[in-house]
N, C-alpha and C. Protein backbone atom coordinates (compact mmCIF):
# COMPACT_ATOMS: atom_id res chain seq x y z
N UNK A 1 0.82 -1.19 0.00
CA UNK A 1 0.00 0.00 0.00
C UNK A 1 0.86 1.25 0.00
N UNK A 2 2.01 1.22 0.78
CA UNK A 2 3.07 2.00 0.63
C UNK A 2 3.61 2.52 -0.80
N UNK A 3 3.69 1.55 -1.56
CA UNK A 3 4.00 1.97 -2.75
C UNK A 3 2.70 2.73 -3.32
N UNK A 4 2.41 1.91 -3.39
CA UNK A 4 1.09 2.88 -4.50
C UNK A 4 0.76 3.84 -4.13
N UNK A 5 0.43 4.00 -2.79
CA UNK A 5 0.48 5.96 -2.22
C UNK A 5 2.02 6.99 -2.73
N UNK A 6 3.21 6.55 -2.77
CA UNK A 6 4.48 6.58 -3.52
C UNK A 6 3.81 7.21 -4.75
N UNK A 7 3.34 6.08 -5.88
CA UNK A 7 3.05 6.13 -6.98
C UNK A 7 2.50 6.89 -7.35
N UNK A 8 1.09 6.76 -6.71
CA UNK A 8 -0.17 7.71 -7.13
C UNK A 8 0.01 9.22 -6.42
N UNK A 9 0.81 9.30 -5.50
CA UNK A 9 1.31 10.58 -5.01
C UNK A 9 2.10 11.58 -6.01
N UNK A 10 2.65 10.80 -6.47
CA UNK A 10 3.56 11.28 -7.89
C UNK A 10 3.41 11.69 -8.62
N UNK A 11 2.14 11.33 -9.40
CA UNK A 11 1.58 11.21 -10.38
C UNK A 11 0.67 12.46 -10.24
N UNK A 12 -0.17 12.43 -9.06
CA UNK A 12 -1.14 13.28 -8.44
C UNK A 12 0.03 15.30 -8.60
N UNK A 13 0.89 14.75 -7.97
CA UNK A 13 1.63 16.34 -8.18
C UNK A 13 2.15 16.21 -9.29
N UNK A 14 2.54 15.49 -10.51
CA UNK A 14 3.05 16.14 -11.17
C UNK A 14 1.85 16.52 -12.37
N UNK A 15 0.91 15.81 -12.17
CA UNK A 15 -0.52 15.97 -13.04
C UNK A 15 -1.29 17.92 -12.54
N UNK A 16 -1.15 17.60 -11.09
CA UNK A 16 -1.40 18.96 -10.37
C UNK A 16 -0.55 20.16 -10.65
N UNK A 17 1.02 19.35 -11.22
CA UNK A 17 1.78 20.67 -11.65
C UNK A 17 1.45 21.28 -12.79
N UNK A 18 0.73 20.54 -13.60
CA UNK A 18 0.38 21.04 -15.04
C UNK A 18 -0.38 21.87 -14.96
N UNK A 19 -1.61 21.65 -13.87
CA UNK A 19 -3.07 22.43 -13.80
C UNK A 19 -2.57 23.92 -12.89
N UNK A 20 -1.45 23.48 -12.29
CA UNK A 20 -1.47 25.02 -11.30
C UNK A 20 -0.59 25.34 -12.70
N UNK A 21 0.79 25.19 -13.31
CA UNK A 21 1.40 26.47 -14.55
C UNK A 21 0.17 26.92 -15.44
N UNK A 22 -0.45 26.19 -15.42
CA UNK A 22 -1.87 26.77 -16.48
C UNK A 22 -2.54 27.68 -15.55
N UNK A 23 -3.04 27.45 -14.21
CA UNK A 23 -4.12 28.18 -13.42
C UNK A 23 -3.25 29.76 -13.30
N UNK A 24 -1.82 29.52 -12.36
CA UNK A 24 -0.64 30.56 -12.62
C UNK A 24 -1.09 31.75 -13.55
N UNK A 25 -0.54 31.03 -14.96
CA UNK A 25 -0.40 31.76 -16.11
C UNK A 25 -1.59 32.41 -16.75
N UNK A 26 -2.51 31.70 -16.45
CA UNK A 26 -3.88 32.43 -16.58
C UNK A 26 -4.16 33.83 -15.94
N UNK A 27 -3.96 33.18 -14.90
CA UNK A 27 -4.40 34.70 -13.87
C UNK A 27 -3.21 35.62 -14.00
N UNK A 28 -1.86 35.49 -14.62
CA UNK A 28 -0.87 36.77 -14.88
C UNK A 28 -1.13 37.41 -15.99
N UNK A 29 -2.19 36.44 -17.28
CA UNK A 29 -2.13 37.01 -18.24
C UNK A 29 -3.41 37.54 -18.05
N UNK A 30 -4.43 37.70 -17.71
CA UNK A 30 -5.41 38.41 -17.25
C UNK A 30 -5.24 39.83 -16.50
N UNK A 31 -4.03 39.48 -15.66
CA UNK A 31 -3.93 41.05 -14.98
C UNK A 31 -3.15 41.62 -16.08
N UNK A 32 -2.10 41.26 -16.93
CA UNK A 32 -1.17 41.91 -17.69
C UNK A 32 -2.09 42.74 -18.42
N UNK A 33 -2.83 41.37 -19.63
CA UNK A 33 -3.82 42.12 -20.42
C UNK A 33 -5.28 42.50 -20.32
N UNK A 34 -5.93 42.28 -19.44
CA UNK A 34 -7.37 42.65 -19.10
C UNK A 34 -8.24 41.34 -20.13
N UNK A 35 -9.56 41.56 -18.50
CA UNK A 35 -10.23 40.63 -19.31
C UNK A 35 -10.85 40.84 -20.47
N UNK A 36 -11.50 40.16 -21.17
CA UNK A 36 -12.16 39.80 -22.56
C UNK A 36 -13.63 39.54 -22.34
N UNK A 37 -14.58 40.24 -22.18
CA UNK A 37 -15.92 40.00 -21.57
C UNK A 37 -16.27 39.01 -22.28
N UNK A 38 -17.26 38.25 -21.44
CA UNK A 38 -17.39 36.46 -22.22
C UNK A 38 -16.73 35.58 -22.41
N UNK A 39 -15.24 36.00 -22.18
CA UNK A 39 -14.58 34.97 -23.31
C UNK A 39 -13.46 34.99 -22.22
N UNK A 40 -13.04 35.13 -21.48
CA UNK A 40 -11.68 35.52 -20.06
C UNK A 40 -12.46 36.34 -19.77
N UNK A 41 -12.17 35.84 -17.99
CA UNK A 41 -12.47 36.59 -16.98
C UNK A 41 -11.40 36.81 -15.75
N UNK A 42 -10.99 37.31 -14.88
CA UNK A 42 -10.20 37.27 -13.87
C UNK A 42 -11.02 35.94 -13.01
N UNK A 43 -10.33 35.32 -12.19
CA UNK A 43 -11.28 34.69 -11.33
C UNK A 43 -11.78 34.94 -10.06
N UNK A 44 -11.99 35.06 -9.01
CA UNK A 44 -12.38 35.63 -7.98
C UNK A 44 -11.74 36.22 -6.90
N UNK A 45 -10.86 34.88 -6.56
CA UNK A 45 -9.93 35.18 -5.21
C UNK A 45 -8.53 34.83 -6.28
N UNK A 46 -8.37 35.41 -6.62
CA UNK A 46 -6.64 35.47 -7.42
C UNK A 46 -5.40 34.76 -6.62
N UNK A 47 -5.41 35.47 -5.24
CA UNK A 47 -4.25 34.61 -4.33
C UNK A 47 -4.32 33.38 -4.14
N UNK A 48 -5.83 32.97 -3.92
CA UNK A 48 -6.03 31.41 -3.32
C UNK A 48 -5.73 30.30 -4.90
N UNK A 49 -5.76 30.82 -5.71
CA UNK A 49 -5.74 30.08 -7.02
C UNK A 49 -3.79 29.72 -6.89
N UNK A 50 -3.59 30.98 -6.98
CA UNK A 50 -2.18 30.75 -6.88
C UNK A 50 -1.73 30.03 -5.68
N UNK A 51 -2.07 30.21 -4.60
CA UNK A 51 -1.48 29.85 -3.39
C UNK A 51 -1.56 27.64 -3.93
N UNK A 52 -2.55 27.53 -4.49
CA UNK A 52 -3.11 26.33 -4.75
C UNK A 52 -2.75 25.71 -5.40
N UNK A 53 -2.09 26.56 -6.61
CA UNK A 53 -1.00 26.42 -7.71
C UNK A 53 0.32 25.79 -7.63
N UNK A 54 0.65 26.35 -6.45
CA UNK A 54 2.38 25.78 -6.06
C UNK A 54 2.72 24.96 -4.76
N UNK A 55 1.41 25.07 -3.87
CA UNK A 55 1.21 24.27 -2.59
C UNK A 55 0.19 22.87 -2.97
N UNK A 56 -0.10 22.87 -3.72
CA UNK A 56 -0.89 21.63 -3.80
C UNK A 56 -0.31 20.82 -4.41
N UNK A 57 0.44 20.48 -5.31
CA UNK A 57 1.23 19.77 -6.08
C UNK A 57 2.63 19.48 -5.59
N UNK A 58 3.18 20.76 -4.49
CA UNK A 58 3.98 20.34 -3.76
C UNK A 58 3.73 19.20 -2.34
N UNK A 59 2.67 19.48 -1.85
CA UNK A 59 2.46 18.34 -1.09
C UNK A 59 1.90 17.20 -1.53
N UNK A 60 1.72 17.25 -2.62
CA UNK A 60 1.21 15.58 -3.23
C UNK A 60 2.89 14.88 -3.66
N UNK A 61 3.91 15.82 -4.04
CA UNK A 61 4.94 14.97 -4.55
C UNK A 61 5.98 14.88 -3.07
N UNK A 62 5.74 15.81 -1.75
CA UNK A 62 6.14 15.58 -0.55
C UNK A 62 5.72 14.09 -0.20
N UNK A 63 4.32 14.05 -0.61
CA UNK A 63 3.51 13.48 0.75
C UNK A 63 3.38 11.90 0.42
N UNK A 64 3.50 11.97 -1.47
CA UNK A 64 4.64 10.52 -1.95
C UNK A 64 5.15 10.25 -1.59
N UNK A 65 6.55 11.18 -1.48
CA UNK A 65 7.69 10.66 -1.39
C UNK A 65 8.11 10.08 -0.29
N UNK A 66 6.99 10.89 1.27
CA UNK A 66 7.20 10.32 2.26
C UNK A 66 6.53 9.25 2.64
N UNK A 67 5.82 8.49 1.89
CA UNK A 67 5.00 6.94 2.04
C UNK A 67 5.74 5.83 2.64
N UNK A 68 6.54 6.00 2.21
CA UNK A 68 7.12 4.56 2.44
C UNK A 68 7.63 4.55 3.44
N UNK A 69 8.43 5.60 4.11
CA UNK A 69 9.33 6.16 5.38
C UNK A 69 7.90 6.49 6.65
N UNK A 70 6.96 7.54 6.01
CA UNK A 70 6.65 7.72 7.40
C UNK A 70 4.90 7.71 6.54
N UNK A 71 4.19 7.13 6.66
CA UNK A 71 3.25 6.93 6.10
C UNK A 71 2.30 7.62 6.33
N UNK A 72 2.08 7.96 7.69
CA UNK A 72 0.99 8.78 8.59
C UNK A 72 0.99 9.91 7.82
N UNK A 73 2.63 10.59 8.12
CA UNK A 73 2.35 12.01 7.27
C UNK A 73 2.51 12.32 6.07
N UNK A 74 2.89 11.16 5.34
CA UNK A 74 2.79 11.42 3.93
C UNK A 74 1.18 11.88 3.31
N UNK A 75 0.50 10.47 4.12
CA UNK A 75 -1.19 10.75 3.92
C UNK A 75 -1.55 12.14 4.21
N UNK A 76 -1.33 13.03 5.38
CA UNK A 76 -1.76 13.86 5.52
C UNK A 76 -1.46 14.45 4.43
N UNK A 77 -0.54 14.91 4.44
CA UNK A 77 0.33 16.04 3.18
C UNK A 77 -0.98 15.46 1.92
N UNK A 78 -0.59 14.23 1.56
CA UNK A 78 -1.22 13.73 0.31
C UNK A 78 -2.86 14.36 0.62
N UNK A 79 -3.78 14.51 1.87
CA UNK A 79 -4.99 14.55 1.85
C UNK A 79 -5.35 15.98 2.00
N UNK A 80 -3.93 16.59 2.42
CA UNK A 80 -4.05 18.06 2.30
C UNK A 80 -4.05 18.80 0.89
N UNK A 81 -3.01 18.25 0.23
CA UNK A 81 -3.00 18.06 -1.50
C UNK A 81 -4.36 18.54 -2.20
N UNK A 82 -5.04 17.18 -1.28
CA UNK A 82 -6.14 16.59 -2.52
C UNK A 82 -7.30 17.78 -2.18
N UNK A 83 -7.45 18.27 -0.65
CA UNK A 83 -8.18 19.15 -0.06
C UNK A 83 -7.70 20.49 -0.99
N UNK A 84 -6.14 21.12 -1.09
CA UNK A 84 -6.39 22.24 -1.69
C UNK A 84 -6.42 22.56 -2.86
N UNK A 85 -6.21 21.24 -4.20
CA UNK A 85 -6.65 21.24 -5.25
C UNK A 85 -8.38 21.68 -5.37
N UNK A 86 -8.84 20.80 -4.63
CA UNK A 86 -10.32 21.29 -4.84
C UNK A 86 -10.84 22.12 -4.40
N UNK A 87 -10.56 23.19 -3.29
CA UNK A 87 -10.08 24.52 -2.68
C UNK A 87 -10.02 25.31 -3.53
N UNK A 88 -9.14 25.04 -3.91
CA UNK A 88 -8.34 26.35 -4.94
C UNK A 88 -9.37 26.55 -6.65
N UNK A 89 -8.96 25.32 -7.20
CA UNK A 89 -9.79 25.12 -8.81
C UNK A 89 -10.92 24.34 -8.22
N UNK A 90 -11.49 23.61 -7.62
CA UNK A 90 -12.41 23.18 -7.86
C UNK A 90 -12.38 21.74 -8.51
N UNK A 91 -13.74 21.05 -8.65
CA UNK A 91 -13.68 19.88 -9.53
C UNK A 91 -14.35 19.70 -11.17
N UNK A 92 -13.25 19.74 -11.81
CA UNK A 92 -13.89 19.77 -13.25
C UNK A 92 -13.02 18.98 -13.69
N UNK A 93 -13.14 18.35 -14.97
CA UNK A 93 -12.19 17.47 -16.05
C UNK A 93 -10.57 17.57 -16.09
N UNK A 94 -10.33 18.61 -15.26
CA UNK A 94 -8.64 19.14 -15.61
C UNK A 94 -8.08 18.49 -14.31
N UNK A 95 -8.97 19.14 -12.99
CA UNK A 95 -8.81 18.77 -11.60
C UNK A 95 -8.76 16.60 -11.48
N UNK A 96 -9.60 16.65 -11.90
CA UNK A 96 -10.81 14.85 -10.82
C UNK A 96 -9.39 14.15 -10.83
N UNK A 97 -8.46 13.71 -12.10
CA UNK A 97 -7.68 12.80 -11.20
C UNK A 97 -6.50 13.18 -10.23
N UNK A 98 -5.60 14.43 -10.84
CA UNK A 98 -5.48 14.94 -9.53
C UNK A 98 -6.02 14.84 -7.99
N UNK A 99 -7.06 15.01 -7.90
CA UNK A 99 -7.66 15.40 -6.64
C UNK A 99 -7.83 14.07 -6.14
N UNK A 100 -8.34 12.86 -7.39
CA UNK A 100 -8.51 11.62 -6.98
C UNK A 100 -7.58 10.66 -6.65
N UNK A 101 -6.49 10.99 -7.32
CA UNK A 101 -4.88 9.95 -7.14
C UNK A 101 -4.27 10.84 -5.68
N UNK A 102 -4.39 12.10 -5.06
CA UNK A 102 -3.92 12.21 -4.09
C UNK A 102 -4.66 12.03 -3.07
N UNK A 103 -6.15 12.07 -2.95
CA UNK A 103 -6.95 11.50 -2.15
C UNK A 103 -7.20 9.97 -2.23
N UNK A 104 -6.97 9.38 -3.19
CA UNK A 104 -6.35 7.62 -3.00
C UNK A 104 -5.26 7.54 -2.53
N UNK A 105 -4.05 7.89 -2.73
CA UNK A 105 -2.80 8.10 -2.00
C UNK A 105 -2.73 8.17 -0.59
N UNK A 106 -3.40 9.23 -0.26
CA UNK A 106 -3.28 9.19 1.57
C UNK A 106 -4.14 8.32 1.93
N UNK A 107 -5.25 8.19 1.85
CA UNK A 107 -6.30 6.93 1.96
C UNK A 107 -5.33 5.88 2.58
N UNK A 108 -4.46 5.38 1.55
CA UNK A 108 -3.70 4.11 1.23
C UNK A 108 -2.85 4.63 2.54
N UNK A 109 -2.15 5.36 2.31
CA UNK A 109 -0.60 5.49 3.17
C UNK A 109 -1.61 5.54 4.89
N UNK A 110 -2.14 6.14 4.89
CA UNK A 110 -2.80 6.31 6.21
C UNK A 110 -3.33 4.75 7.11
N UNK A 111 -4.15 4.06 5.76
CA UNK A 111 -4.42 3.03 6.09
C UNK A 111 -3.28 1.72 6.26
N UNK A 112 -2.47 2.05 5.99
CA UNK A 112 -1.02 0.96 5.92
C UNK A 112 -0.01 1.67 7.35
N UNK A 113 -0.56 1.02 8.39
CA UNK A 113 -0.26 1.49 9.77
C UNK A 113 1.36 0.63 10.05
N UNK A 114 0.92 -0.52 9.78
CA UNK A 114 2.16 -1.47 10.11
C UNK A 114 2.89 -1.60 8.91
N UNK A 115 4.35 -1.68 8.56
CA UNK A 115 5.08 -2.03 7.80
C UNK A 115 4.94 -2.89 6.46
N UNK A 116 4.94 -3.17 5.35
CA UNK A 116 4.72 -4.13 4.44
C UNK A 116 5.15 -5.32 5.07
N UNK A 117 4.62 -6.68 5.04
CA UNK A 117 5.40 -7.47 5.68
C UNK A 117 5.04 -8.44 4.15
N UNK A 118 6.46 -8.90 3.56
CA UNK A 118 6.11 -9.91 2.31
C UNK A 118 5.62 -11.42 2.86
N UNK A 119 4.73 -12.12 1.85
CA UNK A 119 3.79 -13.00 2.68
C UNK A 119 3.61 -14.01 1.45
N UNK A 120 3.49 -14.95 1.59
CA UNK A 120 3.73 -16.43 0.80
C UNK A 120 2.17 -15.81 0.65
N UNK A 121 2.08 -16.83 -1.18
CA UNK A 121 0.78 -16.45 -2.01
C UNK A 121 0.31 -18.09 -2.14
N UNK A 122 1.29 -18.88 -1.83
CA UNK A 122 0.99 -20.18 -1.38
C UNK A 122 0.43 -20.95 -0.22
């Protein structure tokens, strides 16, 4: 279970890194050039987008990496992740697996209390 919180932690921030340089770059090119009525808009809370941008994807590839070592708080990190992705953007087509591979991630790491122990399939 360790691993796959690892895995899907990984995956989760670096999928999340794509959506925050897009969310980022949106909202700089909006203040640079003004919105476009209908068509671009600024979005509401500007900081929290950003703040969400570079903290959420950082604790999904923290909260991986710490699975295997310390599991408890990897989950957190990973469930904090998954909490400020959907915080920040919300849930739409760009967000769900993001939000869903780091909220499976801590799930996993949280729930894997005791050590992997390898175990005959025989």
């Amino acid at each position: 279970m360790r691993n796959a919180a690892l895995v899907l932690g990984i995956i989760a921030g670096i999928v999340g890194m794509m959506v925050g340089f897009f969310s980022w770059g949106y909202t700089s090119f909006i203040e640079s050039f003004g919105e476009f009525e209908g068509i671009a808009e600024q979005v509401e809370n500007v900081q929290l987008v950003r703040a969400a941008a570079l903290l959420s994807p950082l604790l999904a590839i923290a909260g991986g990496a710490m699975a295997r070592a310390r599991a408890l708080w990897g989950g957190a990190l990973l469930l904090a992740s998954a909490a400020g992705m959907y915080i920040g953007f919300g849930f739409n087509v760009f967000t769900m697996f993001p939000i869903a591979f780091a909220g499976l991630a801590g799930v996993l790491a949280i729930s894997a209390g005791q050590p992997d122990e390898p175990k005959a399939h025989f």
